[in-house]
N, C-alpha and C. Protein backbone atom coordinates (compact mmCIF):
# COMPACT_ATOMS: atom_id res chain seq x y z
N UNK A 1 -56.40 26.47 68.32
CA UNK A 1 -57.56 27.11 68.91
C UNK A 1 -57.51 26.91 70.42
N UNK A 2 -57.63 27.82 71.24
CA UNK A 2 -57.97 27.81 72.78
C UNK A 2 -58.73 26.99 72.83
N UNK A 3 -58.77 25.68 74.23
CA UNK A 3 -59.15 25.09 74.56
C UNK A 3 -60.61 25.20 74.64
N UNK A 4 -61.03 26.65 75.70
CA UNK A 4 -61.81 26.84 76.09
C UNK A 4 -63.03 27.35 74.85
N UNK A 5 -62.55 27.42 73.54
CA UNK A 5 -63.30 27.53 72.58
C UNK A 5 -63.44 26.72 71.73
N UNK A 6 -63.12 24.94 71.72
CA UNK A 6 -63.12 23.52 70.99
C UNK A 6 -64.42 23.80 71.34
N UNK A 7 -65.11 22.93 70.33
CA UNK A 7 -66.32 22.62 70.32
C UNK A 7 -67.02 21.19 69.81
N UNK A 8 -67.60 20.43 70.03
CA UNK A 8 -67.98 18.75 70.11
C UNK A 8 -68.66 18.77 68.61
N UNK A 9 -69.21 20.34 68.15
CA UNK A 9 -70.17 20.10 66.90
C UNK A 9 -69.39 20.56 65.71
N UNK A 10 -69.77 20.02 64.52
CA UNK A 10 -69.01 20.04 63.30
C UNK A 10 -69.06 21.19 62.89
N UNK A 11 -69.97 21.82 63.18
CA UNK A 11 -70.02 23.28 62.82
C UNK A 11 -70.86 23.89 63.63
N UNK A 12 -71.10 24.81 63.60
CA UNK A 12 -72.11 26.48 64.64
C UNK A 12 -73.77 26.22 65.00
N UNK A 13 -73.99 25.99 65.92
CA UNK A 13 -75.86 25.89 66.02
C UNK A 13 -75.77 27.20 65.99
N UNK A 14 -77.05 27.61 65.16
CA UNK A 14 -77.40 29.09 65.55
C UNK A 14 -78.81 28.76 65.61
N UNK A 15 -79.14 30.06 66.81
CA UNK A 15 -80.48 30.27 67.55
C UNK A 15 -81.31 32.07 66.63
N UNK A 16 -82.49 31.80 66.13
CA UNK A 16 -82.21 33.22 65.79
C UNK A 16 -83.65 33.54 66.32
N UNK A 17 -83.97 34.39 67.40
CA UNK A 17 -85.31 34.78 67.45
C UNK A 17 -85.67 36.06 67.30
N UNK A 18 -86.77 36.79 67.05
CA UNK A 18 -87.59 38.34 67.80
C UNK A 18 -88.42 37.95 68.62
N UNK A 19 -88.86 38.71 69.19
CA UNK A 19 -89.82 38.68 70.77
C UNK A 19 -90.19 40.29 70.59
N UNK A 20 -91.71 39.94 69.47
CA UNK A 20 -92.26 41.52 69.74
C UNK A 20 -93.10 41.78 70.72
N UNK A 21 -92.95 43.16 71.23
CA UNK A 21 -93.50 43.53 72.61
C UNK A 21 -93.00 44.50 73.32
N UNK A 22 -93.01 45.37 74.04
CA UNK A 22 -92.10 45.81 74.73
C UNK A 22 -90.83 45.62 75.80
N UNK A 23 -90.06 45.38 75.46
CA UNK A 23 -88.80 45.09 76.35
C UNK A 23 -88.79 45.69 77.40
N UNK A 24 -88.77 44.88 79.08
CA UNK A 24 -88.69 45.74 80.25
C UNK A 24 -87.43 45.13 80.76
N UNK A 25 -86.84 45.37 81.76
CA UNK A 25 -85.79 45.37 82.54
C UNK A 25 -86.21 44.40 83.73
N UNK A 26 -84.63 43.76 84.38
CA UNK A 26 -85.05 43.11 85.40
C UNK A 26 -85.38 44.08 87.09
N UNK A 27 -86.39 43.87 87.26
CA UNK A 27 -86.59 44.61 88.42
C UNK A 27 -85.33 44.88 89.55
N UNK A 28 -85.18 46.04 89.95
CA UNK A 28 -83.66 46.19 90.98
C UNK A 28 -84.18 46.38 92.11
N UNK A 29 -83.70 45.87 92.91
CA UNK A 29 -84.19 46.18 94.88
C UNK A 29 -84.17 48.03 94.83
N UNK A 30 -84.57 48.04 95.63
CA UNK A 30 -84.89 49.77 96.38
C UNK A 30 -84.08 49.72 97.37
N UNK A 31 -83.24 50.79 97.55
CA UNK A 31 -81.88 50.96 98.45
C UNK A 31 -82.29 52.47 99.27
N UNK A 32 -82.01 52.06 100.78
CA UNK A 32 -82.23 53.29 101.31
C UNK A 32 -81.22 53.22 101.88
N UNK A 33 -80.55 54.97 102.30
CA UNK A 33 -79.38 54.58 103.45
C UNK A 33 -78.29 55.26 102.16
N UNK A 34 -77.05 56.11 103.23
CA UNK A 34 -76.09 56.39 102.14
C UNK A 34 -74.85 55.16 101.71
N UNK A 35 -73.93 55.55 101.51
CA UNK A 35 -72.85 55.01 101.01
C UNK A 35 -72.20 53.70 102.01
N UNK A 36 -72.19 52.51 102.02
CA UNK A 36 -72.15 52.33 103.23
C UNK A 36 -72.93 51.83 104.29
N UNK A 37 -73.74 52.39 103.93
CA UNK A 37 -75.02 52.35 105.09
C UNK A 37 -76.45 51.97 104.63
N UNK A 38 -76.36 52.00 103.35
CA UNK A 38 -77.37 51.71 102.81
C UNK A 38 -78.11 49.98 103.01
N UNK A 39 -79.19 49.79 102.60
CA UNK A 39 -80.24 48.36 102.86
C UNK A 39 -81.44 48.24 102.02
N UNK A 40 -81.43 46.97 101.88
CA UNK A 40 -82.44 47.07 100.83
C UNK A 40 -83.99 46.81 101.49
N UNK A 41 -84.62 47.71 101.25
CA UNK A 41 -85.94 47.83 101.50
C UNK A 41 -87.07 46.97 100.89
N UNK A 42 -86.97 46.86 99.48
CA UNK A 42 -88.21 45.83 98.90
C UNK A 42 -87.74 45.28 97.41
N UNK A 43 -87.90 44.16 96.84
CA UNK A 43 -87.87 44.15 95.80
C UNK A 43 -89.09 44.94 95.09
N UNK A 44 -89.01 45.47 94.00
CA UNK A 44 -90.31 46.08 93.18
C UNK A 44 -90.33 45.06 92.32
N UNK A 45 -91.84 44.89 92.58
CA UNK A 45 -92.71 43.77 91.58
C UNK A 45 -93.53 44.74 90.13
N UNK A 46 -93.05 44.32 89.32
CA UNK A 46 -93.35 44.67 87.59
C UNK A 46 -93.50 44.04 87.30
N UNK A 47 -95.23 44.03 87.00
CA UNK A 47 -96.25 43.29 86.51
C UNK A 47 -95.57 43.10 84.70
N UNK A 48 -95.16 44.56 84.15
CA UNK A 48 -95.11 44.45 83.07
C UNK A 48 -93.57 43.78 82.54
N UNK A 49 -92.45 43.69 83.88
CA UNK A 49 -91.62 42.93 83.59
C UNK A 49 -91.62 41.45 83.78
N UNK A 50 -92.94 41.00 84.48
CA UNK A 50 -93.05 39.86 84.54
C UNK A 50 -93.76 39.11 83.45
N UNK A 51 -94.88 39.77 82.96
CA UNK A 51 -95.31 39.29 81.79
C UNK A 51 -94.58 39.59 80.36
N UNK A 52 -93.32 40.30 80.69
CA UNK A 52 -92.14 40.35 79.70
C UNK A 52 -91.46 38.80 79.15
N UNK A 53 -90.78 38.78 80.71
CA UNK A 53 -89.98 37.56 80.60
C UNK A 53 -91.05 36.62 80.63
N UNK A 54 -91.94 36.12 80.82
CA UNK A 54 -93.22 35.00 80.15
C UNK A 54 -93.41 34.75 79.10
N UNK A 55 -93.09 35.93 78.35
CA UNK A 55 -93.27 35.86 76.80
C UNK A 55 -91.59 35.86 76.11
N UNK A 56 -90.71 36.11 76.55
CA UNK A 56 -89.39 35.50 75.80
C UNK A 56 -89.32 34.27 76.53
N UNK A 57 -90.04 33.45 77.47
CA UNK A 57 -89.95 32.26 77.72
C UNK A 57 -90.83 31.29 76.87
N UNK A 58 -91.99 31.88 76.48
CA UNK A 58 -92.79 30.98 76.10
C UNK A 58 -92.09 31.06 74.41
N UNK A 59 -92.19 32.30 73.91
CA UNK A 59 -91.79 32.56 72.66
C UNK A 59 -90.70 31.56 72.21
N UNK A 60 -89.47 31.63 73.17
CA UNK A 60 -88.12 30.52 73.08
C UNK A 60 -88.32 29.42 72.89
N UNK A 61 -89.18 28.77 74.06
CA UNK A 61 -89.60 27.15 74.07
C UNK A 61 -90.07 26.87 72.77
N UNK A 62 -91.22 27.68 72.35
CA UNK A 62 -91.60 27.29 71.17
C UNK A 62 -91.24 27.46 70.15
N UNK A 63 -89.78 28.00 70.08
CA UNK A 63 -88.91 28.09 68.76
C UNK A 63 -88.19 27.08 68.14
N UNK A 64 -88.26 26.44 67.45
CA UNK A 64 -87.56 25.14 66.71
C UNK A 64 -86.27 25.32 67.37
N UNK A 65 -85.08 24.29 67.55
CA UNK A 65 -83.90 24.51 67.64
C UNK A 65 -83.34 23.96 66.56
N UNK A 66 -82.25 24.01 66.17
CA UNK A 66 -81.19 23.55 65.49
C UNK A 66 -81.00 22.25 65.76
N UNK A 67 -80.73 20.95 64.86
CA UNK A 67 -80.57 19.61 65.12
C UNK A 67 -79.44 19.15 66.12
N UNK A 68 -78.39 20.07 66.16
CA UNK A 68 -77.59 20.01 66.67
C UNK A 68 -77.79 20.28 68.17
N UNK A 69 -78.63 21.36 68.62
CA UNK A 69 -78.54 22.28 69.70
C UNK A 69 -77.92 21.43 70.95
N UNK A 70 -77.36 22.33 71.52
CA UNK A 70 -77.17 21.40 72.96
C UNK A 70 -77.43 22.57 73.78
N UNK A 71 -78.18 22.51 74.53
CA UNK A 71 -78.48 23.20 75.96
C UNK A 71 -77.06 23.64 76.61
N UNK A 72 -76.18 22.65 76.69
CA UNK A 72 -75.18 23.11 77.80
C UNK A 72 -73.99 23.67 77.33
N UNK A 73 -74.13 23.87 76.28
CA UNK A 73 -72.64 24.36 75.32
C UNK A 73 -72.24 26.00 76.10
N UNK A 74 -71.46 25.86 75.05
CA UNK A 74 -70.94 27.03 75.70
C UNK A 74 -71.02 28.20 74.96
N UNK A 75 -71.97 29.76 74.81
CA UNK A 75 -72.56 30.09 74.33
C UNK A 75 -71.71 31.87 73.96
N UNK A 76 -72.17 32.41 72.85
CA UNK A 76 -72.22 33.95 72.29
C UNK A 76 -73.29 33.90 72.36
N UNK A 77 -74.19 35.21 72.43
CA UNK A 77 -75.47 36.13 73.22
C UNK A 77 -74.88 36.93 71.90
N UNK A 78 -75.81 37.47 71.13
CA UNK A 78 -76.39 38.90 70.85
C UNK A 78 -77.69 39.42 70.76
N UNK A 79 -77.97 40.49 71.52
CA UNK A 79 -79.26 40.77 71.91
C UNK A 79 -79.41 42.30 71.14
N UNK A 80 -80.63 42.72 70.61
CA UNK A 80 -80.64 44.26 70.34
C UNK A 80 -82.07 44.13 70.85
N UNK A 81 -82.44 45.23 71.61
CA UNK A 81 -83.65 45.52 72.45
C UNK A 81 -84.13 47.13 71.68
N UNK A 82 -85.66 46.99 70.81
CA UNK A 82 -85.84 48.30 70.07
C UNK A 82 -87.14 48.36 71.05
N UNK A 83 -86.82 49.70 71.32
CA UNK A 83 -87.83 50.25 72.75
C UNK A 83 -88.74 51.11 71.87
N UNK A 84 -90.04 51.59 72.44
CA UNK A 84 -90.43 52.65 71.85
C UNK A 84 -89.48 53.99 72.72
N UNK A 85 -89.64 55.31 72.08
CA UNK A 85 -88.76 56.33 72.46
C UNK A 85 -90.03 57.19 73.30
N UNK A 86 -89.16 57.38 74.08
CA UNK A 86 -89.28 58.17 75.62
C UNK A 86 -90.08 56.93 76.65
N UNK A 87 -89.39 55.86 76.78
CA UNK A 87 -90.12 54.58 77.81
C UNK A 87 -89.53 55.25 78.70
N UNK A 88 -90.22 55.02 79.89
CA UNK A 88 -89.76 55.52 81.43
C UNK A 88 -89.49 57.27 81.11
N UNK A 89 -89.74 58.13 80.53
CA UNK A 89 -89.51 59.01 80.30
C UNK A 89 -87.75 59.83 80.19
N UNK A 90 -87.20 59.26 80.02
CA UNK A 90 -85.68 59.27 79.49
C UNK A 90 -84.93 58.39 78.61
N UNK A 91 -84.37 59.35 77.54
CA UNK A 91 -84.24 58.44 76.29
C UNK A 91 -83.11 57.17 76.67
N UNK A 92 -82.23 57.37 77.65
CA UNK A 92 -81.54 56.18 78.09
C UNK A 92 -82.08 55.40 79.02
N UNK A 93 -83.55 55.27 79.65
CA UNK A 93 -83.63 53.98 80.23
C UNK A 93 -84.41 53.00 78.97
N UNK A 94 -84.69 52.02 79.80
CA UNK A 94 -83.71 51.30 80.47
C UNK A 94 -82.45 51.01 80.20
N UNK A 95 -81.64 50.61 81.75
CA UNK A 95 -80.26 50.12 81.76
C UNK A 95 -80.13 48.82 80.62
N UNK A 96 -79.32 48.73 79.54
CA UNK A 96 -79.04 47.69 78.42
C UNK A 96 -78.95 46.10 79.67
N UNK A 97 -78.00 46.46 80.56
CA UNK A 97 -77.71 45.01 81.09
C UNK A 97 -78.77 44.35 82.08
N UNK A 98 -79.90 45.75 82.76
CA UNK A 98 -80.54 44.77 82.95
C UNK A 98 -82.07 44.24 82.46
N UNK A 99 -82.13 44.70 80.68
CA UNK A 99 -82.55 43.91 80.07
C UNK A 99 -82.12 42.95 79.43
N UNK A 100 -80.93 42.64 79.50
CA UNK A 100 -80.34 41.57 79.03
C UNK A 100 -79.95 40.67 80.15
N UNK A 101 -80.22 40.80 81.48
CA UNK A 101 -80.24 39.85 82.52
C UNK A 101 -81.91 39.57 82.49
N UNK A 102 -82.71 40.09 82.33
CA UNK A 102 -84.07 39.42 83.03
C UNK A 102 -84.54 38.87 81.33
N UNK A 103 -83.70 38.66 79.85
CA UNK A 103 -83.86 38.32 78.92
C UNK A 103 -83.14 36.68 79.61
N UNK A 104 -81.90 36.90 79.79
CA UNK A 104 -81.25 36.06 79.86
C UNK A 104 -82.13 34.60 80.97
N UNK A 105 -82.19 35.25 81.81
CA UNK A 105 -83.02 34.50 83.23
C UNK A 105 -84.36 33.26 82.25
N UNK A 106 -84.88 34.33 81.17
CA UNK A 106 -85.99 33.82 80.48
C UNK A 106 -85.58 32.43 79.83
N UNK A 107 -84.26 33.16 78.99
CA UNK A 107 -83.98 31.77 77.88
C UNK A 107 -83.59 30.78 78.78
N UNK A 108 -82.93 31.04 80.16
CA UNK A 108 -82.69 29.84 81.09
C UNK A 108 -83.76 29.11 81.42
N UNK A 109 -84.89 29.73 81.61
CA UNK A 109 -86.16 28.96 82.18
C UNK A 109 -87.17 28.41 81.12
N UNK A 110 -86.63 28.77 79.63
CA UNK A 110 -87.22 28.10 78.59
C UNK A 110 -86.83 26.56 77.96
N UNK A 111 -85.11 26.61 78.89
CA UNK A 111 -84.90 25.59 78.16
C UNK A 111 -83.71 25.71 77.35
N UNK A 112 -83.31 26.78 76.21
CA UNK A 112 -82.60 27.56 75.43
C UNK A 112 -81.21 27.26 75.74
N UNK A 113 -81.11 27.47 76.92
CA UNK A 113 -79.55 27.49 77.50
C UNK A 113 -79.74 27.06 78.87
N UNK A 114 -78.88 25.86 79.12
CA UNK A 114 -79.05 25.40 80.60
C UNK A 114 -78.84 26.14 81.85
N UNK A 115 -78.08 27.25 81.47
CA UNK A 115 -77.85 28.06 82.66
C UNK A 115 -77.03 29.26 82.09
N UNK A 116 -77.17 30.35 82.34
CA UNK A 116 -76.73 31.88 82.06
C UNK A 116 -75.35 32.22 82.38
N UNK A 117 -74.98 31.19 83.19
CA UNK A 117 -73.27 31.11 83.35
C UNK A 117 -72.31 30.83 82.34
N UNK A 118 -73.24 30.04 81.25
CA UNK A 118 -72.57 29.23 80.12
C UNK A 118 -72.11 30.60 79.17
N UNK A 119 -72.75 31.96 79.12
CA UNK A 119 -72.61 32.37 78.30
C UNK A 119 -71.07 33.53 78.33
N UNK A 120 -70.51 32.94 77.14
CA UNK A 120 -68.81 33.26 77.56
C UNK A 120 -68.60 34.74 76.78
N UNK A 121 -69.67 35.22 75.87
CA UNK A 121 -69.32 36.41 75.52
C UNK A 121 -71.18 36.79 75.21
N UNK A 122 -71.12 37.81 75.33
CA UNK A 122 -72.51 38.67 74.80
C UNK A 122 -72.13 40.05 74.41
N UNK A 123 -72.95 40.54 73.12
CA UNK A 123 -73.34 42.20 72.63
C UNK A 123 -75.14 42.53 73.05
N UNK A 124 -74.82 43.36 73.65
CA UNK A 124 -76.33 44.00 73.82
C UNK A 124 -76.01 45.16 73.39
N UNK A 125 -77.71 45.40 72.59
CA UNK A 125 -77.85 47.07 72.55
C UNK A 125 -78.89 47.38 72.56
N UNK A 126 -78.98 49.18 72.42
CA UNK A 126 -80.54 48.99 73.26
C UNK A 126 -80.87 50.04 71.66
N UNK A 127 -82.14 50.17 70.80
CA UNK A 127 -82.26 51.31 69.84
C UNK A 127 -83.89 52.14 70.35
N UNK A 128 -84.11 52.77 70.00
CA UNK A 128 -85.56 53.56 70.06
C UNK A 128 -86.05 53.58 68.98
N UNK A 129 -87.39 53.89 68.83
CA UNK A 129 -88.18 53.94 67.27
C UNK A 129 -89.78 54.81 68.30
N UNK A 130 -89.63 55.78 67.00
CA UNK A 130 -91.19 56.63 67.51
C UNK A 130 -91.89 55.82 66.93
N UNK A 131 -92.03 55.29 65.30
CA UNK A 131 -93.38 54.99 64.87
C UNK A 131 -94.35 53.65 65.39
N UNK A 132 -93.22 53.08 66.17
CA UNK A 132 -93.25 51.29 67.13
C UNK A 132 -93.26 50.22 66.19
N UNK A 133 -92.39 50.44 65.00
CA UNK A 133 -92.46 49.29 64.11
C UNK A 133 -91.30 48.47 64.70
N UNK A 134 -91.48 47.17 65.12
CA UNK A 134 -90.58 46.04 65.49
C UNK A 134 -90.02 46.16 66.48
N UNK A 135 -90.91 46.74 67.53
CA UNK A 135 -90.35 46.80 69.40
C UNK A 135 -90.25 45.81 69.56
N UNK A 136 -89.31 44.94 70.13
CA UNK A 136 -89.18 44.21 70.63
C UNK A 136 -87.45 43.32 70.86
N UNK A 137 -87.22 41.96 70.80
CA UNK A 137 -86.14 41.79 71.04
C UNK A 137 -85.49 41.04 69.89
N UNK A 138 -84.35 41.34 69.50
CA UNK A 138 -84.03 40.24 68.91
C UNK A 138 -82.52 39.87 69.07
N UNK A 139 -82.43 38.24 69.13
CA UNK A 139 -81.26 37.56 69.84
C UNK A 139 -80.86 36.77 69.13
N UNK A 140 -79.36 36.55 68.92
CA UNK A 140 -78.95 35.61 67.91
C UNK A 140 -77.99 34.52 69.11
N UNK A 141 -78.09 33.27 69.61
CA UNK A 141 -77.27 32.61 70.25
C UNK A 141 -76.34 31.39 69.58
N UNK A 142 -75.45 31.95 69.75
CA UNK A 142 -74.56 30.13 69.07
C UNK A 142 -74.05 29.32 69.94
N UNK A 143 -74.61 28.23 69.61
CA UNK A 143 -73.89 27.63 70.98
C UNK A 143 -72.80 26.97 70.75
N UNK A 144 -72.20 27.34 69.98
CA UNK A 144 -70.76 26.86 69.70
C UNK A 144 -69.47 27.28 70.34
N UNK A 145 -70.02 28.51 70.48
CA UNK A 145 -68.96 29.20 71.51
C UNK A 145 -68.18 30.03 71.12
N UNK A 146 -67.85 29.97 69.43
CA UNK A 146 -66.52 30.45 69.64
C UNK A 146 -66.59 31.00 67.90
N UNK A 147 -67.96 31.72 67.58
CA UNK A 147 -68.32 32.18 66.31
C UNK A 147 -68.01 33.93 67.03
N UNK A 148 -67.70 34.59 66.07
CA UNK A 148 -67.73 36.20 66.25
C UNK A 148 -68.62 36.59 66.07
N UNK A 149 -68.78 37.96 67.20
CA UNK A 149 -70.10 38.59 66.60
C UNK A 149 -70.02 39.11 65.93
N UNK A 150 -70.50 38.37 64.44
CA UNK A 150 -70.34 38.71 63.46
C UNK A 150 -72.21 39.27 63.01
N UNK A 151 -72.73 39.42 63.37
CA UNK A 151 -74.36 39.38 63.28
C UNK A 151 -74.76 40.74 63.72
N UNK A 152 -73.75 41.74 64.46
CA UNK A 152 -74.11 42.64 64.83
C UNK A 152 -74.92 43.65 64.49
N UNK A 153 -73.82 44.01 62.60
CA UNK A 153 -74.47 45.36 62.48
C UNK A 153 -75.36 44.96 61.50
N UNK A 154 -75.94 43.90 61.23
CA UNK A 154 -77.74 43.66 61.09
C UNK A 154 -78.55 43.92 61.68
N UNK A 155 -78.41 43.69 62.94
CA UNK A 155 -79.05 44.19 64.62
C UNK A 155 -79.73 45.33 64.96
N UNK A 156 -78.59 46.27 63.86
CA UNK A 156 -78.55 48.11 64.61
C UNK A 156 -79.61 48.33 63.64
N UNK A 157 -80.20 48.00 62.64
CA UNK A 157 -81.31 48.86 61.59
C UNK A 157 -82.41 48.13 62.16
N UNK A 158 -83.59 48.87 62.25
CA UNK A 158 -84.78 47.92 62.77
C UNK A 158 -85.56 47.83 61.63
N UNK A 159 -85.15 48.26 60.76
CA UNK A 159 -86.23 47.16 59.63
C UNK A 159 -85.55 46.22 59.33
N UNK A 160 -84.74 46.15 60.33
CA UNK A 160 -83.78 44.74 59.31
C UNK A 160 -84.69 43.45 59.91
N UNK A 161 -85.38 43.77 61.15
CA UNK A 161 -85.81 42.72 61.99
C UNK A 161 -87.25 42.43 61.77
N UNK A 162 -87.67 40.64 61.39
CA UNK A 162 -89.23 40.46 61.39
C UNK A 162 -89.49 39.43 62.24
N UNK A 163 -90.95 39.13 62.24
CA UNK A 163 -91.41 38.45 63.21
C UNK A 163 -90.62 36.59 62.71
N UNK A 164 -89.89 36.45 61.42
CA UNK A 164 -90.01 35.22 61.18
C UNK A 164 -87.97 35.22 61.77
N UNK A 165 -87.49 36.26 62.22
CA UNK A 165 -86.46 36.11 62.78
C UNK A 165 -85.42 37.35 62.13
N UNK A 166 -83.66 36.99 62.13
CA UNK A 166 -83.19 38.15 61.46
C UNK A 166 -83.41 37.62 59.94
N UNK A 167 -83.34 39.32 59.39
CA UNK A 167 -83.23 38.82 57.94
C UNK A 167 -83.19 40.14 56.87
């Protein structure tokens, strides 16, 4: 086994949460100016992305961990983000990565994972649903490092997902 995928624990911590709510994105600076020439003018403040990541922070902290867990391991990310359909008024926003950066930022500041650098592979995806059954996020983390994402195509059906985790 590659070095960089040994692991200290006898076997796999797994992390499994949902975070219902609406999923927002991490806010992006405002760029004026062409190619080149461009500068950033302001960060935009989103009230509703801030009280986003508050709630996959608080939600995290207060999720049991695994006996094993270690904060600093070295981590797989899978995230599926079920939006309601037509958010922001185009069926592709938001951008997948940067709800999975201002997700990520969260589990760092919960505690979850010591730092967002640790994480050596991630799957994000993003699904829609008109009727809004089970908006929200759900994330499977191992901190073992070196499990496949094997959890995926549970991810892609949204009834597969409840409030007590995947299942």
């Amino acid at each position: 086994m590659p070095r960089h995928l040994k692991s200290s624990h006898p076997k796999p911590s797994r992390l499994f949460l949902f975070i219902a709510g609406v999923p927002r994105p991490l806010p992006r600076p405002r760029m004026v100016g062409g190619p080149g020439g461009g500068h950033v003018v302001s960060y935009r403040h989103d009230k509703l992305a801030a009280a986003w990541a508050d709630l996959v922070e608080d939600e995290a902290r207060r999720h049991p961990r695994p006996g094993s867990w270690d904060p600093a391991a070295r981590v797989t990310v899978e995230m599926m983000f079920t939006l309601p359909a037509g958010l922001d008024g185009d069926p592709a926003e938001p951008d997948w990565d940067n709800l999975a950066k201002l997700a990520c930022d969260a589990l760092q500041r919960s505690g979850v994972i010591a730092n967002d650098r640790q994480i050596v592979r991630a799957m994000v995806g993003k699904q829609f649903t008109r009727d809004g059954a089970y908006v929200g996020m759900a994330v499977v983390i191992d901190a073992d490092g070196q499990e496949a994402l094997a959890l995926a195509p549970g991810l892609h059906a949204v009834g597969l997902v409840d409030s007590g985790g995947l299942g």
